[in-house]
PDB file of N, CA and C in Angstrom:
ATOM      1  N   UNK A   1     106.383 126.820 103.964  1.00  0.00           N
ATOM      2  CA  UNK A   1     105.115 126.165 104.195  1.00  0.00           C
ATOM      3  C   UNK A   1     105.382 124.818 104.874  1.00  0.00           C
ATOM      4  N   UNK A   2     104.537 124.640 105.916  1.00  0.00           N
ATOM      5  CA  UNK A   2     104.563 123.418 106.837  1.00  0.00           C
ATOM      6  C   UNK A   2     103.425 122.901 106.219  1.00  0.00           C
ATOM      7  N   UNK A   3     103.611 121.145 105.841  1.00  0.00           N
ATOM      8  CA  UNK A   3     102.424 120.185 105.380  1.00  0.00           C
ATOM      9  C   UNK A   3     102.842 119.065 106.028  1.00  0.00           C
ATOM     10  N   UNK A   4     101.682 117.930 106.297  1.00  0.00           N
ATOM     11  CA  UNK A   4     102.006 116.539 107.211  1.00  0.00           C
ATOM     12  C   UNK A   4     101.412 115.622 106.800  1.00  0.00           C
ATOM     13  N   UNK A   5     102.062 114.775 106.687  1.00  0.00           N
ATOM     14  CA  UNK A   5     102.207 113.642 106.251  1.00  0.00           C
ATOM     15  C   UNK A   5     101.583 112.278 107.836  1.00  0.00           C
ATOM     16  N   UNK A   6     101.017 111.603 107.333  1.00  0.00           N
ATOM     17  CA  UNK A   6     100.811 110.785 108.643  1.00  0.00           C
ATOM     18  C   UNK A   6     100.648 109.418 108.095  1.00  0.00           C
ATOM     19  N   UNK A   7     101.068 108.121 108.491  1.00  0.00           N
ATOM     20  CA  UNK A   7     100.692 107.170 108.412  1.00  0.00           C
ATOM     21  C   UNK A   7     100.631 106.554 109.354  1.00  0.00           C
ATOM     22  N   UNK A   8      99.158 106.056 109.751  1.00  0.00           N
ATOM     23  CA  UNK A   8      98.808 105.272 111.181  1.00  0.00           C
ATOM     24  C   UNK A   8      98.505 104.270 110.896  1.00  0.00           C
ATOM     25  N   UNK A   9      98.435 103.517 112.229  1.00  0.00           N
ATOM     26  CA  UNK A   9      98.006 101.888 112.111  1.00  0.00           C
ATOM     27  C   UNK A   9      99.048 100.721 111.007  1.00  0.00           C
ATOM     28  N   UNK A  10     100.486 101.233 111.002  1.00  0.00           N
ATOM     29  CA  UNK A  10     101.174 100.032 110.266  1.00  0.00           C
ATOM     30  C   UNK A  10     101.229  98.668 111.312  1.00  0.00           C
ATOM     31  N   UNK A  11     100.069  97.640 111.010  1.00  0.00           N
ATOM     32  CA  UNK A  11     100.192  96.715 111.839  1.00  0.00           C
ATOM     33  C   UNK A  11     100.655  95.740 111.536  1.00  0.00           C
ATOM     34  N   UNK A  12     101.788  95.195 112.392  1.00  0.00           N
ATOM     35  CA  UNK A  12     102.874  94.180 112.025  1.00  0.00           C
ATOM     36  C   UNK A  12     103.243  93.505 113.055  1.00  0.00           C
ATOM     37  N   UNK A  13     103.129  92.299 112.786  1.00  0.00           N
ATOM     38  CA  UNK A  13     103.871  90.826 114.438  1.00  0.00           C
ATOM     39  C   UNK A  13     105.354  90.628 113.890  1.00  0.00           C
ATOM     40  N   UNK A  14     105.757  90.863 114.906  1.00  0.00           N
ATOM     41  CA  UNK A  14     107.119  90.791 115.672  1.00  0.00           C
ATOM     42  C   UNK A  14     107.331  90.030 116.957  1.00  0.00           C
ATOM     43  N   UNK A  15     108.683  90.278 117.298  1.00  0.00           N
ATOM     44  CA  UNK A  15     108.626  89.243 118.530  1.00  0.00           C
ATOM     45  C   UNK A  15     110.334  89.757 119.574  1.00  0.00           C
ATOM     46  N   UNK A  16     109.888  90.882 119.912  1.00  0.00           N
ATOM     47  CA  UNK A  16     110.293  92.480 120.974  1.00  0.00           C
ATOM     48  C   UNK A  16     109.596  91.267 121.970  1.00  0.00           C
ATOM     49  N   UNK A  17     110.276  91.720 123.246  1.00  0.00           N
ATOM     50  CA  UNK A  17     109.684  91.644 125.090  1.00  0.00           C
ATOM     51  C   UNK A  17     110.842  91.037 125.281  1.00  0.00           C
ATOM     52  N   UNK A  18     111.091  91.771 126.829  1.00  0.00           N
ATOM     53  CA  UNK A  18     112.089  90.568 127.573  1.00  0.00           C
ATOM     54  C   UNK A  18     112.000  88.966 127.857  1.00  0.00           C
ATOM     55  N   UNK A  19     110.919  88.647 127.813  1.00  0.00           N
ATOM     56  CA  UNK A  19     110.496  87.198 127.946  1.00  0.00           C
ATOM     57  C   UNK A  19     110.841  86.379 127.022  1.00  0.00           C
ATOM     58  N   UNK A  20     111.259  85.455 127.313  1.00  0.00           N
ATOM     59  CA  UNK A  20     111.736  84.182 126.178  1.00  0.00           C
ATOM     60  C   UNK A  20     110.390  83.695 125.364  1.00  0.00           C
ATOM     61  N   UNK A  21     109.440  83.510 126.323  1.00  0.00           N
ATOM     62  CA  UNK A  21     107.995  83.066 125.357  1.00  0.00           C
ATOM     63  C   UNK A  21     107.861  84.483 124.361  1.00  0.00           C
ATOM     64  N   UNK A  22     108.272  85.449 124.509  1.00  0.00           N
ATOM     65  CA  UNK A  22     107.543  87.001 123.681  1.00  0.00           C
ATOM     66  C   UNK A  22     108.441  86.574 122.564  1.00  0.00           C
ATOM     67  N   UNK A  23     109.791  85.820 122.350  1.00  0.00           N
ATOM     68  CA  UNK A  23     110.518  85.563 121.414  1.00  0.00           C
ATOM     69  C   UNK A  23     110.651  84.444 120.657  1.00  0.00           C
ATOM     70  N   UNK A  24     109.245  83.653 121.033  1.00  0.00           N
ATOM     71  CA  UNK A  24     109.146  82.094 120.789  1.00  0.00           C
ATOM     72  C   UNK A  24     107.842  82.382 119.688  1.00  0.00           C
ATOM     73  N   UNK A  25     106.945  83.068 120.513  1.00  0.00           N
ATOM     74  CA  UNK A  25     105.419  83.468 120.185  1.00  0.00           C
ATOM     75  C   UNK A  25     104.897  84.692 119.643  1.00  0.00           C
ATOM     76  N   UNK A  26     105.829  85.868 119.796  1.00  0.00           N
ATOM     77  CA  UNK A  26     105.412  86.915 119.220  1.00  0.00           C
ATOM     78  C   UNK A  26     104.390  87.618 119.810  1.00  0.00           C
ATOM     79  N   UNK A  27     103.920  88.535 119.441  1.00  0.00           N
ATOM     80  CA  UNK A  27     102.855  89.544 119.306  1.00  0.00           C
ATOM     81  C   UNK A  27     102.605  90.717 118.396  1.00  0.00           C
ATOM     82  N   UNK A  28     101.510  91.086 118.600  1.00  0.00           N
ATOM     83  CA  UNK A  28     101.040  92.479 117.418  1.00  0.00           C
ATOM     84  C   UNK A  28     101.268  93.407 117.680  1.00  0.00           C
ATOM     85  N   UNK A  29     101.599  94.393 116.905  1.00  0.00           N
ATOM     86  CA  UNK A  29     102.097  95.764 117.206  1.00  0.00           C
ATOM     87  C   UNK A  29     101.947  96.562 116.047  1.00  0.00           C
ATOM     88  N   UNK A  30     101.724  97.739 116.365  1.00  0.00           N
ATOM     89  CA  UNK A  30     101.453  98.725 115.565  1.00  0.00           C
ATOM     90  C   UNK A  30     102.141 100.507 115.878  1.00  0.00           C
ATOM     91  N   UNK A  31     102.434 100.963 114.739  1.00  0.00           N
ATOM     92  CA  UNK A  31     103.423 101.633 113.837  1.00  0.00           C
ATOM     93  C   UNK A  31     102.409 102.895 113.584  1.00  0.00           C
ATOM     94  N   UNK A  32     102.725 104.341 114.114  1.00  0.00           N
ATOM     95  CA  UNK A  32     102.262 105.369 113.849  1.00  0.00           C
ATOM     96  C   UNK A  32     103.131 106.218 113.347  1.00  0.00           C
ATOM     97  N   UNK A  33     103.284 106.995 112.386  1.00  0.00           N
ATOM     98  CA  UNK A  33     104.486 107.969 111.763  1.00  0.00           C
ATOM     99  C   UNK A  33     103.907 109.433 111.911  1.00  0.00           C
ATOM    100  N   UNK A  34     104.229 110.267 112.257  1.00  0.00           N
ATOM    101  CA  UNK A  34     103.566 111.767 111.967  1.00  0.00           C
ATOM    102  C   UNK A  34     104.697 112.503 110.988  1.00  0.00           C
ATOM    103  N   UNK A  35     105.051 112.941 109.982  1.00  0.00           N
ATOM    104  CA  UNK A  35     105.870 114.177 109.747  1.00  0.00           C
ATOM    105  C   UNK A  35     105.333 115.144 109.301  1.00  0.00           C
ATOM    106  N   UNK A  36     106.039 116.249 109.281  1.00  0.00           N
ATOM    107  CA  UNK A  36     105.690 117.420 108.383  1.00  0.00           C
ATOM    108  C   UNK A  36     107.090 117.867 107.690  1.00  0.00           C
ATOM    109  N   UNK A  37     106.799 118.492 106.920  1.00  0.00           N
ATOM    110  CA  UNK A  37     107.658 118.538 105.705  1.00  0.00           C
ATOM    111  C   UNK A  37     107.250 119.708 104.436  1.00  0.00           C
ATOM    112  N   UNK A  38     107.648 119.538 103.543  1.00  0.00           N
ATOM    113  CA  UNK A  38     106.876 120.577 102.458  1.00  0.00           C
ATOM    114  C   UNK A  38     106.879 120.202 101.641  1.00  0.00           C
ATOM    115  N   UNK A  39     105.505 119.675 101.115  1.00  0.00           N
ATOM    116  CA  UNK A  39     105.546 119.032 100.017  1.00  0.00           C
ATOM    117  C   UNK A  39     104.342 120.071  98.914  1.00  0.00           C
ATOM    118  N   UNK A  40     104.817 121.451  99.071  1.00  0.00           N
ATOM    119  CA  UNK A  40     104.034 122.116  98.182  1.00  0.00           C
ATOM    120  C   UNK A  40     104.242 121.675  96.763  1.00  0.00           C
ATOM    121  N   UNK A  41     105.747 121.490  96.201  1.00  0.00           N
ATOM    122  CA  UNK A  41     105.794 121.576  95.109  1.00  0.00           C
ATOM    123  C   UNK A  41     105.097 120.231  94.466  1.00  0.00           C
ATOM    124  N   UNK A  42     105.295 118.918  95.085  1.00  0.00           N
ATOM    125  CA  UNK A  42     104.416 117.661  94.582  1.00  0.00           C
ATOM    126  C   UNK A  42     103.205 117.709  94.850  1.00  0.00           C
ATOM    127  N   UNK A  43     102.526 118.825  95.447  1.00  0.00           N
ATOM    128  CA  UNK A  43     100.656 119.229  95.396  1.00  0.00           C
ATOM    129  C   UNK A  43     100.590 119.341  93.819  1.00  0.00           C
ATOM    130  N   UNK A  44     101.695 120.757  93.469  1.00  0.00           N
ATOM    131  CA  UNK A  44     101.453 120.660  92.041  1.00  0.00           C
ATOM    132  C   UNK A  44     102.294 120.227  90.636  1.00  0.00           C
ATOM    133  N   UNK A  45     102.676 119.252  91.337  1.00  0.00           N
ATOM    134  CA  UNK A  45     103.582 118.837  90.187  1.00  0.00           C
ATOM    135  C   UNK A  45     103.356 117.076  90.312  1.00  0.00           C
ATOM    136  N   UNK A  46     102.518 117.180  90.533  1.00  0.00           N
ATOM    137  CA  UNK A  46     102.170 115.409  91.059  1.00  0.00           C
ATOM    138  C   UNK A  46     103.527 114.288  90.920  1.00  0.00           C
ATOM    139  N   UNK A  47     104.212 114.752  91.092  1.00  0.00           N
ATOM    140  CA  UNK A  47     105.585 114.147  91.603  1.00  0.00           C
ATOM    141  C   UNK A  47     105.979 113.494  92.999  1.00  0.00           C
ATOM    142  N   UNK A  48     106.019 111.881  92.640  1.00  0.00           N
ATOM    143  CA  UNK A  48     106.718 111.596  93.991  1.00  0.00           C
ATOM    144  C   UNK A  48     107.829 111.744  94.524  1.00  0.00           C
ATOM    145  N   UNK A  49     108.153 112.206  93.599  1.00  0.00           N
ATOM    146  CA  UNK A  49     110.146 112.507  94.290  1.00  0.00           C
ATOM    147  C   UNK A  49     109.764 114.128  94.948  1.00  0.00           C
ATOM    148  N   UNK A  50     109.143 114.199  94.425  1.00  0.00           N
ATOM    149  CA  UNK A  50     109.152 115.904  95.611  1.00  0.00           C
ATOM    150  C   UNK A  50     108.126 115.481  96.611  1.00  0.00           C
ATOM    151  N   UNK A  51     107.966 114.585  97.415  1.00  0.00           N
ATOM    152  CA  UNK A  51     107.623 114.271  98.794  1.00  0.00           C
ATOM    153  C   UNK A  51     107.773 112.929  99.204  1.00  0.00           C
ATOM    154  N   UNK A  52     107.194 112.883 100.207  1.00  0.00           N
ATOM    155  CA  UNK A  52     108.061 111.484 100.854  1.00  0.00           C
ATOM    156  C   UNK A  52     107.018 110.385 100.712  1.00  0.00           C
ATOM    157  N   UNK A  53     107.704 109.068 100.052  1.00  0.00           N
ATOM    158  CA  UNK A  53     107.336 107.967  99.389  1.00  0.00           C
ATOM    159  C   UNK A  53     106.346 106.964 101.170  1.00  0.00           C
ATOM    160  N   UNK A  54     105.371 106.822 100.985  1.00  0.00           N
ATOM    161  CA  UNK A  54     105.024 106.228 102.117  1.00  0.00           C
ATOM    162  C   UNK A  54     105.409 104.893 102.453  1.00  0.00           C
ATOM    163  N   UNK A  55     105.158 104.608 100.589  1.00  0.00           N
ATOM    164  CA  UNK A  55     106.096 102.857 101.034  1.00  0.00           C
ATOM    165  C   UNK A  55     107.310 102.928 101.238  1.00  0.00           C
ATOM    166  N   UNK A  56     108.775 103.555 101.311  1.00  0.00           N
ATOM    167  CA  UNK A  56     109.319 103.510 101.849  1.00  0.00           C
ATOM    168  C   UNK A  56     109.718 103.704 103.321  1.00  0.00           C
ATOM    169  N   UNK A  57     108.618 104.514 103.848  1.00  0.00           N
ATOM    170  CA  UNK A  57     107.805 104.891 105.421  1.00  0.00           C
ATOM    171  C   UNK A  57     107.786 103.290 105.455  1.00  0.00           C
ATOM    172  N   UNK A  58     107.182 102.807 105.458  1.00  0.00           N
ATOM    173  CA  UNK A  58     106.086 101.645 106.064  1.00  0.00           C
ATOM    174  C   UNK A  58     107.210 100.659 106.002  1.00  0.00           C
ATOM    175  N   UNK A  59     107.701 100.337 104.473  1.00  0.00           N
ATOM    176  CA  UNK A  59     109.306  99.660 104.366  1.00  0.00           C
ATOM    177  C   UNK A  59     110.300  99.412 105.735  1.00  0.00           C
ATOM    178  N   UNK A  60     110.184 100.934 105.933  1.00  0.00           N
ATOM    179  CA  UNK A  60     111.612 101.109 107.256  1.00  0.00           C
ATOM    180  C   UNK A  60     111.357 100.360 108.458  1.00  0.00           C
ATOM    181  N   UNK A  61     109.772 100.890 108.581  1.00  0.00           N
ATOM    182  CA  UNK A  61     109.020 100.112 109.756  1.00  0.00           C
ATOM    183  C   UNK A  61     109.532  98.507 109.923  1.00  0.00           C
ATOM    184  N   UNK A  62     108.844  98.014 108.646  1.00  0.00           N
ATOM    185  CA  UNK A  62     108.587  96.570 108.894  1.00  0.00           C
ATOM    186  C   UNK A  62     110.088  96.055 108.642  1.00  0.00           C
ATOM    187  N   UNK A  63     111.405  96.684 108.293  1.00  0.00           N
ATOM    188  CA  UNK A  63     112.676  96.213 108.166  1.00  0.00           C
ATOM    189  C   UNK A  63     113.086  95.902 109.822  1.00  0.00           C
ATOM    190  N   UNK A  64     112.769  97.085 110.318  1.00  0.00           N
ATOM    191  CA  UNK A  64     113.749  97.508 111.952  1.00  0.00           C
ATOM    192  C   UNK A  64     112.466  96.585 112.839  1.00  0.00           C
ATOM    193  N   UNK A  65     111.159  96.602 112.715  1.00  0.00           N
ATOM    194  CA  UNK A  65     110.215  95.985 113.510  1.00  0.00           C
ATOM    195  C   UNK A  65     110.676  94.442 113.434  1.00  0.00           C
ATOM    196  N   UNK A  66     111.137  93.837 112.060  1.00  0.00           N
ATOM    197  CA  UNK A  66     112.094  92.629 112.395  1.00  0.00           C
ATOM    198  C   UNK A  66     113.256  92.202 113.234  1.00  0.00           C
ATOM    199  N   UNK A  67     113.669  93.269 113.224  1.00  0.00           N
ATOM    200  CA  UNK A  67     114.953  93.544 114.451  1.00  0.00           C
ATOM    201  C   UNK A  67     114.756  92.909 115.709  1.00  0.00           C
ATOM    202  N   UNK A  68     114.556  91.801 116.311  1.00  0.00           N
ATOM    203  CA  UNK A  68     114.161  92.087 117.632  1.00  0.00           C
ATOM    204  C   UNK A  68     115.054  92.560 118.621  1.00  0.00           C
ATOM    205  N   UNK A  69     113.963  93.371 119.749  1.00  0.00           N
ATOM    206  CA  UNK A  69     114.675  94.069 120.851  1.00  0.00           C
ATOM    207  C   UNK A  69     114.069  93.486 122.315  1.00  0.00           C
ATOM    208  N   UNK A  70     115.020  93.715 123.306  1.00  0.00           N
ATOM    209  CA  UNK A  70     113.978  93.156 124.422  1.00  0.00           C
ATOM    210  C   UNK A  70     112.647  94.841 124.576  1.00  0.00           C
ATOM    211  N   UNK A  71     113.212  95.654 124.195  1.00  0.00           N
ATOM    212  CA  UNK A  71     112.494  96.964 124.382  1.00  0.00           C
ATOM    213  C   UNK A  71     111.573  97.822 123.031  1.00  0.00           C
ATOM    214  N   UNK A  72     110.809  97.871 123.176  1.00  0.00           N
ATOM    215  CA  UNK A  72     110.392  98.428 122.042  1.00  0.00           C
ATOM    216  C   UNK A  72     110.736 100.047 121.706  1.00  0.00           C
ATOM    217  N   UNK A  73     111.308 100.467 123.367  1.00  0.00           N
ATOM    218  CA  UNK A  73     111.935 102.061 123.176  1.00  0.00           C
ATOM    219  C   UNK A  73     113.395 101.749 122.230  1.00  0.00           C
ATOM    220  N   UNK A  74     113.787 100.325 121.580  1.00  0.00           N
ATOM    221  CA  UNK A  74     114.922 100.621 120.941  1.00  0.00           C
ATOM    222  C   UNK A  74     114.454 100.532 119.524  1.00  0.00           C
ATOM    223  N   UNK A  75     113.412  99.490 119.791  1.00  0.00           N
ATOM    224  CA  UNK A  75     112.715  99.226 118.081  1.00  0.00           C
ATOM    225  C   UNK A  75     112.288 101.294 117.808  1.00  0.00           C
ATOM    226  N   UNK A  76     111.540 102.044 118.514  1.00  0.00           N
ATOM    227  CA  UNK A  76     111.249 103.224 118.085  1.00  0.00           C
ATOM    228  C   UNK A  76     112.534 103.948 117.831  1.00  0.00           C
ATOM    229  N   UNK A  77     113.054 104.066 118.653  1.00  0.00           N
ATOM    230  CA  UNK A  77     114.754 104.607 118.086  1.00  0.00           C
ATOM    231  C   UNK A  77     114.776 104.054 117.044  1.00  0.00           C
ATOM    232  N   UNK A  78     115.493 103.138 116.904  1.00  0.00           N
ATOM    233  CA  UNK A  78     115.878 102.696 115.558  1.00  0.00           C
ATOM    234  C   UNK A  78     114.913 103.328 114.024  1.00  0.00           C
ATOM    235  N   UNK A  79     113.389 103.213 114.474  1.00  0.00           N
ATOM    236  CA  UNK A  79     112.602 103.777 113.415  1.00  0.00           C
ATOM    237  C   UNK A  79     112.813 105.179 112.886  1.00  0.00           C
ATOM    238  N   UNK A  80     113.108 105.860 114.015  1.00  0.00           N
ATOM    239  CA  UNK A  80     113.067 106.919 114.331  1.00  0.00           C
ATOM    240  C   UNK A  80     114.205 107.734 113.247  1.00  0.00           C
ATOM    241  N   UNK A  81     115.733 107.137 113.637  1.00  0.00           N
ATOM    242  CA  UNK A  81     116.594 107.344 113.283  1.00  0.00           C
ATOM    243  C   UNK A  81     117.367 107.182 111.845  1.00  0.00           C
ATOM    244  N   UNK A  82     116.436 105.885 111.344  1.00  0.00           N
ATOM    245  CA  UNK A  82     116.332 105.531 110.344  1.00  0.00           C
ATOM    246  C   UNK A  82     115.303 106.589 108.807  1.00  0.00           C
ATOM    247  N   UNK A  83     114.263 106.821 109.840  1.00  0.00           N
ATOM    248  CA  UNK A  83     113.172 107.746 108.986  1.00  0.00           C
ATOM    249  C   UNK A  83     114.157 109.021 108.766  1.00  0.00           C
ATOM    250  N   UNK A  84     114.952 109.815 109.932  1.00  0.00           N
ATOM    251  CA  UNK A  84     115.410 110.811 109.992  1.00  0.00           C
ATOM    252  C   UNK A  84     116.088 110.882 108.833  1.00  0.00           C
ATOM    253  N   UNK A  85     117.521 109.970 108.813  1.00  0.00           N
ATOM    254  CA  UNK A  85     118.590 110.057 107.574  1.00  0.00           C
ATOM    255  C   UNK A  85     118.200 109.437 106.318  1.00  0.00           C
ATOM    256  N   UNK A  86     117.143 108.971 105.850  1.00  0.00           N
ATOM    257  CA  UNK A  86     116.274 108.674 104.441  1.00  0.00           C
ATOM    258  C   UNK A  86     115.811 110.273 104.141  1.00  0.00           C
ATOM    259  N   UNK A  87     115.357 110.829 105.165  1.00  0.00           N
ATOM    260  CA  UNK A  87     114.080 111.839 104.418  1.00  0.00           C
ATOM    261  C   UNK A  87     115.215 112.917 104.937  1.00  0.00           C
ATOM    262  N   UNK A  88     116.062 113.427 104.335  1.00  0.00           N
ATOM    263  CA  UNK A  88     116.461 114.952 104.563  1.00  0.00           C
ATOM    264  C   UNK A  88     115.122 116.640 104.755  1.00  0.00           C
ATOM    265  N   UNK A  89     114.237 116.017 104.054  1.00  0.00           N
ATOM    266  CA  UNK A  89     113.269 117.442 103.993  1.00  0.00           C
ATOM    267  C   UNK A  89     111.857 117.067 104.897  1.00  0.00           C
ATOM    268  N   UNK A  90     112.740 116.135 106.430  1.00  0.00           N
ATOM    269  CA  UNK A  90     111.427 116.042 107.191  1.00  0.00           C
ATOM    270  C   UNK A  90     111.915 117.766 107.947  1.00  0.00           C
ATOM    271  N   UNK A  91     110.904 117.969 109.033  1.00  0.00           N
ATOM    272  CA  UNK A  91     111.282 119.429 109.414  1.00  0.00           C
ATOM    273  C   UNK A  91     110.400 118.560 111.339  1.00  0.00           C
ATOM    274  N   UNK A  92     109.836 117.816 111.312  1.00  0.00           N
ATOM    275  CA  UNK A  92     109.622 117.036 112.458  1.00  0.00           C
ATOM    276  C   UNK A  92     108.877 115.545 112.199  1.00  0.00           C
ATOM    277  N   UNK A  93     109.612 115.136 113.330  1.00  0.00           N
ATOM    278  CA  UNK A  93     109.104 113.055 113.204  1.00  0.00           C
ATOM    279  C   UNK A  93     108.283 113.323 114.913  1.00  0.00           C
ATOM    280  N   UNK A  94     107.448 112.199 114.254  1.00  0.00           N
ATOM    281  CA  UNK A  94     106.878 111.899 115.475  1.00  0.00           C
ATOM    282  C   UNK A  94     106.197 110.148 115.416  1.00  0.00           C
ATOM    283  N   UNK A  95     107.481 109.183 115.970  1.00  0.00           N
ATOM    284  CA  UNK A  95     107.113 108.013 115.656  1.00  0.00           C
ATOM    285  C   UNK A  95     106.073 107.213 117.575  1.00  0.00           C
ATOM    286  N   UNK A  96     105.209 105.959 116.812  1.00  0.00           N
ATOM    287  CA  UNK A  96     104.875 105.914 118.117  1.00  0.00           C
ATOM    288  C   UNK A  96     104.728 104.396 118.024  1.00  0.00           C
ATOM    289  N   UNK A  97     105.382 103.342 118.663  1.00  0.00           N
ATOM    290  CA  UNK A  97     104.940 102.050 118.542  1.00  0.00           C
ATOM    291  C   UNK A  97     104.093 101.461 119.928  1.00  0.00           C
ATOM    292  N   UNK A  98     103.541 101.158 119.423  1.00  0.00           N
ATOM    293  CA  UNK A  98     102.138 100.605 120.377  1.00  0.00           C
ATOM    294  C   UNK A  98     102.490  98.552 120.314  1.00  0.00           C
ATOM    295  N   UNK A  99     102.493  98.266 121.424  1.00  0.00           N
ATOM    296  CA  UNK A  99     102.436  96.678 121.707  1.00  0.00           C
ATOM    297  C   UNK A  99     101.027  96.386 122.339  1.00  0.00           C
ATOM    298  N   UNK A 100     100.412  95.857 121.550  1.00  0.00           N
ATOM    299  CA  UNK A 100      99.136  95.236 122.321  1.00  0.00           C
ATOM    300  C   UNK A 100      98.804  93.779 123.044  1.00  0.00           C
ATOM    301  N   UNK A 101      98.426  93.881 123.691  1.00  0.00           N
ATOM    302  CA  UNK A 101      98.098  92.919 124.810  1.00  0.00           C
ATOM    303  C   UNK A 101      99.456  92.268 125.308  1.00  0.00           C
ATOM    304  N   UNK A 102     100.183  93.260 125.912  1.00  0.00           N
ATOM    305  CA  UNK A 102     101.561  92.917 126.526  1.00  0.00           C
ATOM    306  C   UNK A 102     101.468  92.511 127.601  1.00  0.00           C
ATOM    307  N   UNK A 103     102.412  91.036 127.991  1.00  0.00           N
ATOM    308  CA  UNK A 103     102.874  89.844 128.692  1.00  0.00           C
ATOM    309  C   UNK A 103     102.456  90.756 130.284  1.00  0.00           C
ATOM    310  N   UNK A 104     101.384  91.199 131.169  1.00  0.00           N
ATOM    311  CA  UNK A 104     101.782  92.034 132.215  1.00  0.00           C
ATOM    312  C   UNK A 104     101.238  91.087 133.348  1.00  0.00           C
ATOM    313  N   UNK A 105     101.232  91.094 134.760  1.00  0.00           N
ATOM    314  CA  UNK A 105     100.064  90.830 135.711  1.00  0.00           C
ATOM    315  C   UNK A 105      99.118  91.518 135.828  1.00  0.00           C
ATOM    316  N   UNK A 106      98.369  91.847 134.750  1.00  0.00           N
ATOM    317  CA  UNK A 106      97.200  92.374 135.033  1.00  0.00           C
ATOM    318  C   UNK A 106      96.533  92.325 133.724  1.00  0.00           C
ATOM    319  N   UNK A 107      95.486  93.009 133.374  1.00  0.00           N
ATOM    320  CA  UNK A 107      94.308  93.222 132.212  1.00  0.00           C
ATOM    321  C   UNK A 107      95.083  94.652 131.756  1.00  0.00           C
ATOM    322  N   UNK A 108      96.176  94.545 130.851  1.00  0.00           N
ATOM    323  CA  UNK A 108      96.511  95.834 129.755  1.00  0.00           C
ATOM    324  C   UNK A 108      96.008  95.386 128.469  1.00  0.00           C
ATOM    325  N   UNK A 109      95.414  96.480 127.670  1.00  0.00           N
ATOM    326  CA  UNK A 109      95.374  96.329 126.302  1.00  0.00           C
ATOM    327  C   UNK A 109      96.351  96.791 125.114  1.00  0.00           C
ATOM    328  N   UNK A 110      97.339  97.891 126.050  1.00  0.00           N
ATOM    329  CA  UNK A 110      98.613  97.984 124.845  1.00  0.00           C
ATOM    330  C   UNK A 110      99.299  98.997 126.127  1.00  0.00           C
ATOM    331  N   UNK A 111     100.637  98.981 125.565  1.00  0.00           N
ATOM    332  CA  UNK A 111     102.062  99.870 125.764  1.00  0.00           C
ATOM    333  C   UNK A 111     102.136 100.773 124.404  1.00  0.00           C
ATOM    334  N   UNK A 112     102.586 101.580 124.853  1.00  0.00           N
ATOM    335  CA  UNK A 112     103.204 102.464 123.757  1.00  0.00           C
ATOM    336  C   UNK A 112     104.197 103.390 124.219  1.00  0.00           C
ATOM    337  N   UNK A 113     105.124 103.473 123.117  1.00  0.00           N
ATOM    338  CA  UNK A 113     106.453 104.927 123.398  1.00  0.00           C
ATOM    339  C   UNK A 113     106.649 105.766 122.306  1.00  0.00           C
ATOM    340  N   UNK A 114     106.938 106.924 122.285  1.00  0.00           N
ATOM    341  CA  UNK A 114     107.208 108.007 121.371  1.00  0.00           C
ATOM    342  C   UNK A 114     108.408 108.204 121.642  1.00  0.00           C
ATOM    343  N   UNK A 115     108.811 108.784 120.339  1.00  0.00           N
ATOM    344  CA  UNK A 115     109.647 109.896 120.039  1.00  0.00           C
ATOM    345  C   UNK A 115     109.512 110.868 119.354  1.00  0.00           C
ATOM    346  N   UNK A 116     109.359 111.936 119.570  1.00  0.00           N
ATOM    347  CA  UNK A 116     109.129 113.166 118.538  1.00  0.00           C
ATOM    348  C   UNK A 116     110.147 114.066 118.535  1.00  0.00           C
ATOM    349  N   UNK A 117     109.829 114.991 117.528  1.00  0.00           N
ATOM    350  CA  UNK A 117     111.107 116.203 117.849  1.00  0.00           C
ATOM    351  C   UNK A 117     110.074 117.567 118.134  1.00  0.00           C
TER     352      UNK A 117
END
C-alpha cells in the first residue's frame, strides 16, 4: 500500500543568493515536502514510530535552510538527501524550495527547484 504524506508551506528566512546584500539581508523562503510511504500500520495502531514524524520533516528543513548556499539547488539537495537517509520507509521524495521576491531585473514573485524521485 502506497500513502502520502505532504507538508507544505514550511516558511523560513534564510540568507542563500549569490549576492553579498542576499547574505547581509536575507529573504523568505518556503519548504514543500511530498512523500509516500506506508503508513498503514500507524492508521491503526496510532503509533508514531510506524510513520514519519513531521517535526522531524520540518526540523531537517530549518537545520540545512540555515546552511547558507549561493544556490538554493544545493540547499534542496541537501534537504533532499538528508530526508532520504532519516526515513528508510520513504518509497518517493519530492522536495521543492521556493525563494520569493528574488534579487532579479525585473518584477519576479518567486524561484523555485525540485527534486523528486
Amino acid at each position: 500500500m502506497t500513502n502520502y504524506i505532504n507538508i507544505e508551506g514550511i516558511n523560513l528566512y534564510a540568507y542563500h543568493g549569490c549576492l553579498e546584500e542576499e547574505a547581509k539581508i536575507g529573504g523568505e523562503y518556503i519548504v514543500d515536502v511530498y512523500m509516500s510511504t506506508d503508513f498503514s500500520k500507524a492508521a491503526t495502531s496510532d503509533n508514531l514510530a510506524e510513520t514519519i514524524d513531521y517535526c522531524t520533516v520540518y526540523n531537517i528543513c530549518k537545520v540545512e535552510m540555515a546552511i547558507r548556499s549561493k544556490l538554493i539547488e544545493a540547499v534542496c539537495g541537501r534537504i533532499y538527501q538528508k530526508l532520504k537517509s532519516q526515513f528508510s520507509s520513504l518509497k518517493t521524495l519530492h522536495v521543492k524550495v521556493t525563494k520569493l521576491l528574488p534579487p532579479m531585473n525585473g518584477n519576479v514573485d518567486k524561484v523555485s527547484v525540485e527534486i523528486k524521485d
